[in-house]
N, C-alpha and C. Protein backbone atom coordinates (compact mmCIF):
# COMPACT_ATOMS: atom_id res chain seq x y z
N UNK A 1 0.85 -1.16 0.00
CA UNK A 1 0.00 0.00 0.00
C UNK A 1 0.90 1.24 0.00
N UNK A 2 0.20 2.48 -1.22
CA UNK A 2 1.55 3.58 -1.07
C UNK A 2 0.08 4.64 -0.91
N UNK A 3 0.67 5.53 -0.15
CA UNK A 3 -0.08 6.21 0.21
C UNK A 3 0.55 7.59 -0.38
N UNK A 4 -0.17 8.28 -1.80
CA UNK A 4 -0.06 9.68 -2.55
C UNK A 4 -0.97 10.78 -1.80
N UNK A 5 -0.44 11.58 -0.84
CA UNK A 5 -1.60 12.39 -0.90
C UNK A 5 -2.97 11.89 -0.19
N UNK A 6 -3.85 12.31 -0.81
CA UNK A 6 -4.95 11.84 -0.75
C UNK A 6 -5.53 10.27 -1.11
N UNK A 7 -4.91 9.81 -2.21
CA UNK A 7 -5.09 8.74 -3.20
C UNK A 7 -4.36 7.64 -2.09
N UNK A 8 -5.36 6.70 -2.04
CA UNK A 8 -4.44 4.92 -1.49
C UNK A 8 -4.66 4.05 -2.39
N UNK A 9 -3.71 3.84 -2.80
CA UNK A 9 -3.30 2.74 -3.46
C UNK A 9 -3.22 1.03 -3.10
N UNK A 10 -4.20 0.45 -3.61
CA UNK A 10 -3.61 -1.10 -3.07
C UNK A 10 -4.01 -2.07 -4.49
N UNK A 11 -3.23 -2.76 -4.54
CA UNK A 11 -2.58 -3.23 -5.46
C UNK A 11 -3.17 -4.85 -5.39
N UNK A 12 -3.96 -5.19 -6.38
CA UNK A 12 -5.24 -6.52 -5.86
C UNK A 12 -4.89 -7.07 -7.18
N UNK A 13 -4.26 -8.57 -7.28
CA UNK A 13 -3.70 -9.08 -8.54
C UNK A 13 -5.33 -10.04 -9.04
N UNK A 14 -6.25 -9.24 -10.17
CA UNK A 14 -7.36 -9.65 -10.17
C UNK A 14 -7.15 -10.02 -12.10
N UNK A 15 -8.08 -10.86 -12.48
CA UNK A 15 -8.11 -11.18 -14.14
C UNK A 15 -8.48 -9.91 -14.55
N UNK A 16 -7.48 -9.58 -15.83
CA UNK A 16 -7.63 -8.63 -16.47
C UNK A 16 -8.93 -8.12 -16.90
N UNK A 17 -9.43 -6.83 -17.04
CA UNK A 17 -10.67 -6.74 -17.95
C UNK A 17 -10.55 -5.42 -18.75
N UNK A 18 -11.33 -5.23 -19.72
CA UNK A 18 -11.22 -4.20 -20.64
C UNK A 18 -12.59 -2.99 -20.10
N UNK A 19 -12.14 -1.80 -20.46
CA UNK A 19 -13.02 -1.12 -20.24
C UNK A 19 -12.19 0.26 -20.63
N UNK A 20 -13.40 0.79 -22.03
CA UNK A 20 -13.27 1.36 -23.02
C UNK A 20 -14.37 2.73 -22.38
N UNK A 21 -14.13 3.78 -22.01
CA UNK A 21 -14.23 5.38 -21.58
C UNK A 21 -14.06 6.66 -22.71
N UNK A 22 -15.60 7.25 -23.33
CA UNK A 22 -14.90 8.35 -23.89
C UNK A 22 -14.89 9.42 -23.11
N UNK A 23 -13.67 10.21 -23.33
CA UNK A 23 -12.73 11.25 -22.48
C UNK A 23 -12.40 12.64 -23.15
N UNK A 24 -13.04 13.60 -22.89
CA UNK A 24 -13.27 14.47 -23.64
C UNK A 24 -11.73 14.72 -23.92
N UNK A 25 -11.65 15.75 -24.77
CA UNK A 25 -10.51 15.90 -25.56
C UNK A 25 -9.82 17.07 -24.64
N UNK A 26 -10.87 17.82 -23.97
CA UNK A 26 -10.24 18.91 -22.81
C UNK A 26 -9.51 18.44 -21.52
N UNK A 27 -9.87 17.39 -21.31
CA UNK A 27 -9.00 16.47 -20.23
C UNK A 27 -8.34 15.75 -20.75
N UNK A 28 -8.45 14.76 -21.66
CA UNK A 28 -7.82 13.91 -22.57
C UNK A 28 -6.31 13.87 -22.28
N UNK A 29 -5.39 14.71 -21.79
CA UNK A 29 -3.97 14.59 -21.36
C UNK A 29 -3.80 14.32 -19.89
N UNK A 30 -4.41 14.68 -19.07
CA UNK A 30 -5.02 14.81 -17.45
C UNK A 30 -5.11 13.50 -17.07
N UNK A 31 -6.40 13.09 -17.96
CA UNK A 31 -7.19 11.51 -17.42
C UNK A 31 -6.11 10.63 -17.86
N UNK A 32 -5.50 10.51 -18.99
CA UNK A 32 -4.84 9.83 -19.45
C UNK A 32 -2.99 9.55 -18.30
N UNK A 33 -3.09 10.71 -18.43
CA UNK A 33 -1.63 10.23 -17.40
C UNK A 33 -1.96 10.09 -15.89
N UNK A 34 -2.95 10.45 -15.44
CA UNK A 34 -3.62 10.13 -14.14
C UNK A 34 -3.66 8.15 -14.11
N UNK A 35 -4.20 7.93 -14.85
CA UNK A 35 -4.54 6.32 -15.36
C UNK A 35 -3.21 5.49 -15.96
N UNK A 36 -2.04 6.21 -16.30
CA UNK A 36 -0.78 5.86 -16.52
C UNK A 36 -0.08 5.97 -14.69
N UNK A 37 -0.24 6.23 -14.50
CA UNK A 37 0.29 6.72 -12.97
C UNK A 37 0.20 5.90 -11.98
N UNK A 38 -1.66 5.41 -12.44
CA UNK A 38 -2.29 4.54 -11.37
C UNK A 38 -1.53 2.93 -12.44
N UNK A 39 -1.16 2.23 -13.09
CA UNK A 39 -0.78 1.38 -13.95
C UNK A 39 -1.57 0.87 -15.11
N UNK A 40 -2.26 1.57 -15.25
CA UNK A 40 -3.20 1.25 -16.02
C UNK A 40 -2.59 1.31 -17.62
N UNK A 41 -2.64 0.07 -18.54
CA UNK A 41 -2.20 0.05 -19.87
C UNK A 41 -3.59 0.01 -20.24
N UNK A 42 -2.97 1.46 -21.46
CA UNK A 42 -3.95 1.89 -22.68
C UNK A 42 -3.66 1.26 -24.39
N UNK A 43 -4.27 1.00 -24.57
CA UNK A 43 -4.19 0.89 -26.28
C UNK A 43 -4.08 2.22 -26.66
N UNK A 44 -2.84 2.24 -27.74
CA UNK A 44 -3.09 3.05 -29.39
C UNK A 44 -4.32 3.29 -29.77
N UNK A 45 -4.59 4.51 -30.33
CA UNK A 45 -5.56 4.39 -31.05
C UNK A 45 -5.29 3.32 -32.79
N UNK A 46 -6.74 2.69 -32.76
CA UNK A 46 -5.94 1.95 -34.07
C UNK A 46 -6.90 2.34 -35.43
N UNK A 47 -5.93 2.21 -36.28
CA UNK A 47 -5.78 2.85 -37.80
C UNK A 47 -6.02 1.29 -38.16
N UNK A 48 -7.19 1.43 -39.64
CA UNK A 48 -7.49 0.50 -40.28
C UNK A 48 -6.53 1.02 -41.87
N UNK A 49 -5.92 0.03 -42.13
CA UNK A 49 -4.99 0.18 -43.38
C UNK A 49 -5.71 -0.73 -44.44
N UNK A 50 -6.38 -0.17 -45.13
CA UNK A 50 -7.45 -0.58 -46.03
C UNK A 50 -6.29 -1.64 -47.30
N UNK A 51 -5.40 -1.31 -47.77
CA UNK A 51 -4.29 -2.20 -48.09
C UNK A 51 -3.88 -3.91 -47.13
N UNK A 52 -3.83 -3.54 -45.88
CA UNK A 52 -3.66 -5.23 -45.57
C UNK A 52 -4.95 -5.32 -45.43
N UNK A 53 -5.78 -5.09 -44.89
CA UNK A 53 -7.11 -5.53 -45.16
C UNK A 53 -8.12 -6.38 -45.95
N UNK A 54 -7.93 -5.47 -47.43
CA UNK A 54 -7.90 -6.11 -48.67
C UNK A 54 -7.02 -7.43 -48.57
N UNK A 55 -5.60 -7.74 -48.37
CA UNK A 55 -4.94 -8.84 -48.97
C UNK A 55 -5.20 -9.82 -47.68
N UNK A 56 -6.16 -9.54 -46.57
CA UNK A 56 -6.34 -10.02 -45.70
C UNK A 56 -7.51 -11.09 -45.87
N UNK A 57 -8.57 -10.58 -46.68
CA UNK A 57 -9.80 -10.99 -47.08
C UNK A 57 -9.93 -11.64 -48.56
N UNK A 58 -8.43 -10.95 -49.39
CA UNK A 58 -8.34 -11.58 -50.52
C UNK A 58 -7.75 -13.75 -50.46
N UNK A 59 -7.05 -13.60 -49.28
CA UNK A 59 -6.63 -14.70 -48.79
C UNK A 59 -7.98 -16.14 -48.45
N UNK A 60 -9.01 -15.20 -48.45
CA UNK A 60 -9.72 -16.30 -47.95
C UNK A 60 -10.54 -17.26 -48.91
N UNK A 61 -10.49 -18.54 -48.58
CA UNK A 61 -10.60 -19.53 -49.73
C UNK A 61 -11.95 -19.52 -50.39
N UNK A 62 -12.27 -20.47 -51.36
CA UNK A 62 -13.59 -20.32 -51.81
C UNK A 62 -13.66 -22.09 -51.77
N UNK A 63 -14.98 -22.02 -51.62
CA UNK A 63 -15.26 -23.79 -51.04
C UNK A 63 -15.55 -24.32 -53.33
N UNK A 64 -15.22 -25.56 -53.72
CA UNK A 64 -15.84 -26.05 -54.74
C UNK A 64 -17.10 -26.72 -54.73
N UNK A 65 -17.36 -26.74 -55.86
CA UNK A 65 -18.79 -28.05 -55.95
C UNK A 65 -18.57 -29.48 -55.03
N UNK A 66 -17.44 -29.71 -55.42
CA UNK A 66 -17.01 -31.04 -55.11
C UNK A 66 -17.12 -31.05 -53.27
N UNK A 67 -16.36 -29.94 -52.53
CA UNK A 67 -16.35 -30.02 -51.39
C UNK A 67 -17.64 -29.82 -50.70
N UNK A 68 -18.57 -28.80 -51.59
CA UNK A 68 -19.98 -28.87 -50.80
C UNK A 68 -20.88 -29.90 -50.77
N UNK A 69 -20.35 -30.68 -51.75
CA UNK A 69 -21.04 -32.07 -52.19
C UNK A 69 -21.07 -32.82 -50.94
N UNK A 70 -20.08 -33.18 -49.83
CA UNK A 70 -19.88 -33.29 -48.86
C UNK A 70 -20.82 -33.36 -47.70
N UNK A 71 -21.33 -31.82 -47.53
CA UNK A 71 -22.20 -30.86 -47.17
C UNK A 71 -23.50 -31.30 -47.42
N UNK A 72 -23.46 -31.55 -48.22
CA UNK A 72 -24.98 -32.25 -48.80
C UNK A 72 -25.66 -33.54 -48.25
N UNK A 73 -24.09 -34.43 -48.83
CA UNK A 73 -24.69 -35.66 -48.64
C UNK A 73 -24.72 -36.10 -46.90
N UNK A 74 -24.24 -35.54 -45.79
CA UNK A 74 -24.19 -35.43 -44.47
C UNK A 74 -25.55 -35.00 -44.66
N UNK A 75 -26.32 -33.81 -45.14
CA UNK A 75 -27.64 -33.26 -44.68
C UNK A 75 -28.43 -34.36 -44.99
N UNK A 76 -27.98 -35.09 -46.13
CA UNK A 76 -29.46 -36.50 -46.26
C UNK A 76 -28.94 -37.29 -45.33
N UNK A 77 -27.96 -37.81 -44.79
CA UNK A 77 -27.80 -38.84 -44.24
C UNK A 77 -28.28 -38.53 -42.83
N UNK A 78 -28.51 -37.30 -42.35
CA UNK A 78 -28.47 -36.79 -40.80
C UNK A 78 -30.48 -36.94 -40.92
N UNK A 79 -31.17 -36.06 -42.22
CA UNK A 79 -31.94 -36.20 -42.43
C UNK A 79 -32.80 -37.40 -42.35
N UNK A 80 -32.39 -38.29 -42.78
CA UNK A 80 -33.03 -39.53 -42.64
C UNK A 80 -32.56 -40.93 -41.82
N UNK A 81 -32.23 -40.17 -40.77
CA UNK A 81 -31.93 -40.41 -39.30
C UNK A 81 -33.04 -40.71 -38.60
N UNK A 82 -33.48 -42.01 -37.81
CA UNK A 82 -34.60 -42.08 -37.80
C UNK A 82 -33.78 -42.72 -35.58
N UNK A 83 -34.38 -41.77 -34.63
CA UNK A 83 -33.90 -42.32 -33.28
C UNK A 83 -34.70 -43.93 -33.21
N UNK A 84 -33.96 -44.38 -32.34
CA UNK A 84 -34.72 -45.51 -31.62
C UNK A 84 -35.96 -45.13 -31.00
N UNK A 85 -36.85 -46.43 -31.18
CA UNK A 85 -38.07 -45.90 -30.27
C UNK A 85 -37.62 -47.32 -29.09
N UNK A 86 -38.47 -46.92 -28.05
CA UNK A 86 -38.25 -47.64 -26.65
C UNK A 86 -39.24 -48.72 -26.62
């Protein structure tokens, strides 16, 4: 326990959690190093780069006839699934 002032500090090793605050832009330097002080890690603000993005989504596969065929024949076979009766 450190005792600032006014502020007590105690230090409770608990599972992380997120929690996202908008902070006006007139305090925005204040709140922010107040919450650096106390240990608190902030995220970057994050930038979407429309370039990896694209080659991000271009990556993703496309299924064939052949593989949905698959797909199919599981739906008749599940389909005409008949439980035990007692």
């Amino acid at each position: 326990m450190r005792y600032w002032g006014l502020f007590t500090e105690i230090r409770i090793f608990v599972l992380m959690e997120r929690l996202t605050i908008n902070i006006p832009d007139a305090k925005s330097a204040e709140i922010k190093s107040f919450l650096k002080s106390m240990g608190v890690a902030m995220d970057g603000p994050k930038l979407l780069d429309m370039d990896a993005y694209r080659a991000k989504i271009a990556g993703i596969g496309h299924w064939s006839e052949e593989e949905l065929k698959v797909f199919e024949e599981n739906r008749k076979v599940l389909g005409s699934f008949k439980p035990q009766e007692w």
